[in-house]
C-alpha atoms as a PDB file:
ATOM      1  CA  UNK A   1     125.533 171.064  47.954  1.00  0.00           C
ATOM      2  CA  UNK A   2     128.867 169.465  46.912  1.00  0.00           C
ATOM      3  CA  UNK A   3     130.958 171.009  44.315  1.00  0.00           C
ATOM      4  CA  UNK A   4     133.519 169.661  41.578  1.00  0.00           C
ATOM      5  CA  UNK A   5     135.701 171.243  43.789  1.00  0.00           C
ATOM      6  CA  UNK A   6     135.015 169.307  47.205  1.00  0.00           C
ATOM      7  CA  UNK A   7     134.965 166.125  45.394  1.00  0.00           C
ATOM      8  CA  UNK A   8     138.783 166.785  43.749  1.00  0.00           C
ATOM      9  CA  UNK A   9     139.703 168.003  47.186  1.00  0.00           C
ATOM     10  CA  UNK A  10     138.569 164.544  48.589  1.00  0.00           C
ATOM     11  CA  UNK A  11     140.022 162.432  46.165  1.00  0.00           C
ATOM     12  CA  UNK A  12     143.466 164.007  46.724  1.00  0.00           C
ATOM     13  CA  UNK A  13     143.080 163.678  50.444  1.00  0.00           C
ATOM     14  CA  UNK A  14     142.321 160.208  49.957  1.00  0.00           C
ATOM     15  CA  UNK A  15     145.010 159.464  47.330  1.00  0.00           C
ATOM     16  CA  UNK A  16     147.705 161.244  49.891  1.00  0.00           C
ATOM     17  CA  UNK A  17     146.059 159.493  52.723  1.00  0.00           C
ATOM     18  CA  UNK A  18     146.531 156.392  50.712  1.00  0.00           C
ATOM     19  CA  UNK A  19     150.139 156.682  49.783  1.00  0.00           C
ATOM     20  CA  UNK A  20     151.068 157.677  53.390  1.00  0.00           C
ATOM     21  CA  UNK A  21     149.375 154.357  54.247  1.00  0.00           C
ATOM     22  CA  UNK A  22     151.313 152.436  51.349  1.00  0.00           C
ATOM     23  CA  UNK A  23     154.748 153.105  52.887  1.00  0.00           C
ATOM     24  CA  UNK A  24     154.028 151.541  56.090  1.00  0.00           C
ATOM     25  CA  UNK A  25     152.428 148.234  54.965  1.00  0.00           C
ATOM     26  CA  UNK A  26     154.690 145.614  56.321  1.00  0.00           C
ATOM     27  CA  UNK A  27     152.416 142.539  56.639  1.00  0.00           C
ATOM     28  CA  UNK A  28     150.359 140.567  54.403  1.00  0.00           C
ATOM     29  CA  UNK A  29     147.562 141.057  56.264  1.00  0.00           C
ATOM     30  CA  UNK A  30     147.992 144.800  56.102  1.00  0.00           C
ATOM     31  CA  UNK A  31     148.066 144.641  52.541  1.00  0.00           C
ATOM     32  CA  UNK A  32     144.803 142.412  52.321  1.00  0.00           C
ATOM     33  CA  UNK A  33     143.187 145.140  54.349  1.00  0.00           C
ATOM     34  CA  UNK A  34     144.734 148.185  52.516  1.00  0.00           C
ATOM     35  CA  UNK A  35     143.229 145.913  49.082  1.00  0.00           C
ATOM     36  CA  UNK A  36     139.605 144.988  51.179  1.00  0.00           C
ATOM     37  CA  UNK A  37     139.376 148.709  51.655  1.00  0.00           C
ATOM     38  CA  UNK A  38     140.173 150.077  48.204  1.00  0.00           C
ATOM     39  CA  UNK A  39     137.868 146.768  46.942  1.00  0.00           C
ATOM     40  CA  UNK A  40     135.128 147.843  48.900  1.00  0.00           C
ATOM     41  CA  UNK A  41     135.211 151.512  47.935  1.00  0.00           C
ATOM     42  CA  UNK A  42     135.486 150.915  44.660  1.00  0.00           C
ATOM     43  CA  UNK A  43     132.216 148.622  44.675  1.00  0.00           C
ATOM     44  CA  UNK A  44     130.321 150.961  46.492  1.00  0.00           C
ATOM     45  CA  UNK A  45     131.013 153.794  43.872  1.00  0.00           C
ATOM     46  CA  UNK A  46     130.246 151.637  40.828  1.00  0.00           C
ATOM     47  CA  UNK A  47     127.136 150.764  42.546  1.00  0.00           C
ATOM     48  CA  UNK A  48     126.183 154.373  43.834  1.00  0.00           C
ATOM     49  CA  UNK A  49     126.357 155.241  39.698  1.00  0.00           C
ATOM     50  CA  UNK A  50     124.927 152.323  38.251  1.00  0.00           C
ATOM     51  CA  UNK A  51     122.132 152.830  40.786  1.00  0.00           C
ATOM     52  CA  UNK A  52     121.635 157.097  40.279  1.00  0.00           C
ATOM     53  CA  UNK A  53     121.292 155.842  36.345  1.00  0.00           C
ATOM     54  CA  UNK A  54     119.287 153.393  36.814  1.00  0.00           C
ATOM     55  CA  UNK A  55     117.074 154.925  39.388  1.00  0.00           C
ATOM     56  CA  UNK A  56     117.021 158.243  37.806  1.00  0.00           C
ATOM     57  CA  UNK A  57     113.550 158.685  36.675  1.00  0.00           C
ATOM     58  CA  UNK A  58     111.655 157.736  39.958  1.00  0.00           C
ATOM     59  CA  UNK A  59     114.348 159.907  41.518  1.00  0.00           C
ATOM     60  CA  UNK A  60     113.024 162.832  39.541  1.00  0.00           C
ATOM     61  CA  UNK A  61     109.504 161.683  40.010  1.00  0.00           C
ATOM     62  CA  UNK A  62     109.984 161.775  44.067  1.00  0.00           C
ATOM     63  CA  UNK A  63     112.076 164.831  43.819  1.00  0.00           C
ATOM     64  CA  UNK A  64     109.005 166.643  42.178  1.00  0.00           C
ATOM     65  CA  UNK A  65     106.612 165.651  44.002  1.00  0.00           C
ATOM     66  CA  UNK A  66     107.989 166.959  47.097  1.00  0.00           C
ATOM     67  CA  UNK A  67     108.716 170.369  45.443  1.00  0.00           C
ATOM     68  CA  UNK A  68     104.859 170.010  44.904  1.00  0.00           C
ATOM     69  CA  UNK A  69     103.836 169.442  48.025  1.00  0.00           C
ATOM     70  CA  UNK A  70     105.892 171.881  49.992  1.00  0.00           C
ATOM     71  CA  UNK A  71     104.935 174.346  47.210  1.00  0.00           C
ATOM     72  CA  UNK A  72     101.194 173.919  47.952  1.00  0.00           C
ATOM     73  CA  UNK A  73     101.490 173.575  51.491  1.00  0.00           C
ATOM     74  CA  UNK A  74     100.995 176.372  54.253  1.00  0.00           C
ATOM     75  CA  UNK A  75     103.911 178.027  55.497  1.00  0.00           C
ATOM     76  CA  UNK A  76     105.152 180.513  57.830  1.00  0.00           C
ATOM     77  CA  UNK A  77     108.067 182.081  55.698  1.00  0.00           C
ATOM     78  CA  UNK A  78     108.125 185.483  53.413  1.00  0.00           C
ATOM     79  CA  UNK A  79     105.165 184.876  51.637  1.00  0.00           C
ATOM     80  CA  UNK A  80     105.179 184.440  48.008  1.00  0.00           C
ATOM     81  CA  UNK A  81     105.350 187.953  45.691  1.00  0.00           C
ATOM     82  CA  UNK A  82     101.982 188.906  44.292  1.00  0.00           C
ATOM     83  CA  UNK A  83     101.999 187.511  40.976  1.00  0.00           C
ATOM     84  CA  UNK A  84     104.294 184.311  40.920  1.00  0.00           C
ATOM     85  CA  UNK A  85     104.017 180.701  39.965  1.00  0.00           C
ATOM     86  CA  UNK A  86     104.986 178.714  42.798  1.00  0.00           C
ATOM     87  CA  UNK A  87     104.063 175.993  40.414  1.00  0.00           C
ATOM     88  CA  UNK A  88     106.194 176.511  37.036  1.00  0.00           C
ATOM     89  CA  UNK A  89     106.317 173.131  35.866  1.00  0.00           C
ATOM     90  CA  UNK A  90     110.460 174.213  34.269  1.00  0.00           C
ATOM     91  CA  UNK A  91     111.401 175.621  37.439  1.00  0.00           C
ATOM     92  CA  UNK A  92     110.690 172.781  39.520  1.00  0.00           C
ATOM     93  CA  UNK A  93     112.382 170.145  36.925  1.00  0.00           C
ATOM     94  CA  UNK A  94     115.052 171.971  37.277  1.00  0.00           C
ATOM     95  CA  UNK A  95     114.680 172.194  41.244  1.00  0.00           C
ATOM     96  CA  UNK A  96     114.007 168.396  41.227  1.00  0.00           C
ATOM     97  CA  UNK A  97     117.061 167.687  38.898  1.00  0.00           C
ATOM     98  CA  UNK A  98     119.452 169.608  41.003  1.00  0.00           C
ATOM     99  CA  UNK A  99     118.270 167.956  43.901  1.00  0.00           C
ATOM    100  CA  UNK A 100     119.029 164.577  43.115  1.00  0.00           C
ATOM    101  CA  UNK A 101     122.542 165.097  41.233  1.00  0.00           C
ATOM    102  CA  UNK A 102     123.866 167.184  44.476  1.00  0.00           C
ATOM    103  CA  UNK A 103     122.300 164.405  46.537  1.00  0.00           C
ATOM    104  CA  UNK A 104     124.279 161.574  44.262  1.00  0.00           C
ATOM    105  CA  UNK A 105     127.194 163.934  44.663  1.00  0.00           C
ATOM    106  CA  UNK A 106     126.971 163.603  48.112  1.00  0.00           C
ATOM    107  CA  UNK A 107     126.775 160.265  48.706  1.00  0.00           C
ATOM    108  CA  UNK A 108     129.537 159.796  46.224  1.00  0.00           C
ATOM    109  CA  UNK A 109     131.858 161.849  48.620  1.00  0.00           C
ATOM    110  CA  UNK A 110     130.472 159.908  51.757  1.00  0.00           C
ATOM    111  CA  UNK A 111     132.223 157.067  49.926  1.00  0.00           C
ATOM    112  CA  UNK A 112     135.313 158.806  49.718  1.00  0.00           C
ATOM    113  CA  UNK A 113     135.294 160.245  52.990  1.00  0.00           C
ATOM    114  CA  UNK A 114     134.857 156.454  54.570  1.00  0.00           C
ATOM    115  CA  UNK A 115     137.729 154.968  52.474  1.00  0.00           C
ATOM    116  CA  UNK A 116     139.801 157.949  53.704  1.00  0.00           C
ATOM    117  CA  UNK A 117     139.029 157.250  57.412  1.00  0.00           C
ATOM    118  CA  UNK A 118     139.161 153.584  57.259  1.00  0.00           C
ATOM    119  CA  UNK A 119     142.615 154.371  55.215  1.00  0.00           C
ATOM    120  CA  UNK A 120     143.227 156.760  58.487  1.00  0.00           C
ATOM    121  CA  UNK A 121     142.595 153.863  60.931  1.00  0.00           C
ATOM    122  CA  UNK A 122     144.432 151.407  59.290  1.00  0.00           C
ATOM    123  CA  UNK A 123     147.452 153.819  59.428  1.00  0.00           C
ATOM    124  CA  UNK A 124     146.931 154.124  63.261  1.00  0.00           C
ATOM    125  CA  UNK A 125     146.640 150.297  63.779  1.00  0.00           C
ATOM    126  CA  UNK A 126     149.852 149.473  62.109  1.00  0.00           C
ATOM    127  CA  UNK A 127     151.551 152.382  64.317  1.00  0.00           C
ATOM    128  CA  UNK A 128     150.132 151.649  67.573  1.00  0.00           C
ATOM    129  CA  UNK A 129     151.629 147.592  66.282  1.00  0.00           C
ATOM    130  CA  UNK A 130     154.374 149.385  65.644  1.00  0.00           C
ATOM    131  CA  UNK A 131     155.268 151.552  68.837  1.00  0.00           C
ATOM    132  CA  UNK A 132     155.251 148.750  71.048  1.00  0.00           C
ATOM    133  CA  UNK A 133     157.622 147.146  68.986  1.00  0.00           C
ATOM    134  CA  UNK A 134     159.562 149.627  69.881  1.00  0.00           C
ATOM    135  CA  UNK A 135     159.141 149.968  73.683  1.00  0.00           C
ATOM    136  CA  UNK A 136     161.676 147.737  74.474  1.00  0.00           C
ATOM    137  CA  UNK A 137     164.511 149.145  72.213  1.00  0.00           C
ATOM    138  CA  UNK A 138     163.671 152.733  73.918  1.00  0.00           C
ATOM    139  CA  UNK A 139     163.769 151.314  77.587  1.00  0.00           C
ATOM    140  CA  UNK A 140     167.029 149.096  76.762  1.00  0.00           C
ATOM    141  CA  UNK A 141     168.655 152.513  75.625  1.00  0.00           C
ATOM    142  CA  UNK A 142     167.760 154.646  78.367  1.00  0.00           C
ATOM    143  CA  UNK A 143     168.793 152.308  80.872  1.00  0.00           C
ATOM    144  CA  UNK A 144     172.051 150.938  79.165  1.00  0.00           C
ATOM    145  CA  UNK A 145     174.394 154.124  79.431  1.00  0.00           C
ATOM    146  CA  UNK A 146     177.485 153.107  77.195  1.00  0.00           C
ATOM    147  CA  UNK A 147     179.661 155.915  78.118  1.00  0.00           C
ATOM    148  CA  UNK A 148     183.390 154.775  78.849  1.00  0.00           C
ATOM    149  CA  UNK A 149     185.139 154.897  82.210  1.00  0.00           C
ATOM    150  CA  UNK A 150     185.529 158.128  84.247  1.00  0.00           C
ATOM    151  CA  UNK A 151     182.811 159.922  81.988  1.00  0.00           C
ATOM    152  CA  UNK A 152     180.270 157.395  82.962  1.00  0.00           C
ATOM    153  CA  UNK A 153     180.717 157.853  86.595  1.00  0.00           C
ATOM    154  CA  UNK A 154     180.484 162.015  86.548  1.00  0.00           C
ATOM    155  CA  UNK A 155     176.774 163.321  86.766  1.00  0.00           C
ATOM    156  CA  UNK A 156     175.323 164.982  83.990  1.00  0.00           C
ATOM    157  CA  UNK A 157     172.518 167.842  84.308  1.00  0.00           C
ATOM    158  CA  UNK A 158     169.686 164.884  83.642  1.00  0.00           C
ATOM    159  CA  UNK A 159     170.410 163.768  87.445  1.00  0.00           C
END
């Protein structure tokens, strides 16, 4: 079960995840990605709604059957109190309708959690592009030692 919490703690991962990315996008093609990405998550979301509002009648339909079924069905748990409804019609609308809003809620953080990794990766691509940019400036300066005359000659304690 996701809460409001979970969610607001995703989105503010993602929106620091995203403005860590923002600061190293060099390249148009980085920023065509970075845009692809926030596109694409963005689609996904307003399709994941549209679709729980749309859908949400069979959903409830599906969800209480289920409840129904595993009500009526034998199994090997605590078995039920003397004198309870394991079919209250309320209780399992209510069962049903929590069961499909936590499972939109999940889904809904899936998305988030997938534009905050492919936000991760595209941070990692542009440093490992990056660092090997910068291989050859950090092999020219360990190699080129510009100390002046007598100093250069006299060991130092990395020899």
């Amino acid at each position: 079960m996701e809460t409001d919490l979970e969610t607001g703690i995703a989105t503010m991962f993602r929106d620091a995840t995203m403005e860590s990315v923002v600061l190293e996008l060099r390249t148009k093609a980085d920023w065509n990605r970075f845009s692809d990405i926030k596109d694409t998550a963005k689609q996904r979301t307003k399709d994941e709604v549209d679709g729980f509002e749309q859908d949400k009648p069979e959903l409830l339909i599906k969800a209480r059957k289920e409840l129904i079924n595993r009500a009526g069905s034998l199994r090997l748990e605590h078995p039920t109190p003397f004198g309870t409804d394991k079919f209250n019609k309320s209780a399992i609308a209510r069962q049903a309708a929590v069961k499909i809003t936590n499972d939109h809620r999940a889904r809904l953080l899936g998305i988030k959690t997938d534009e905050t990794d492919a936000f991760s990766e595209l941070k990692q691509d542009i440093h490992a592009r990056e660092g090997v940019r910068d291989h050859a400036r950090d092999a020219f300066a360990l190699t080129n030692d510009r100390r002046a005359g007598e100093e250069r000659r006299m060991p130092t304690r990395d020899r």
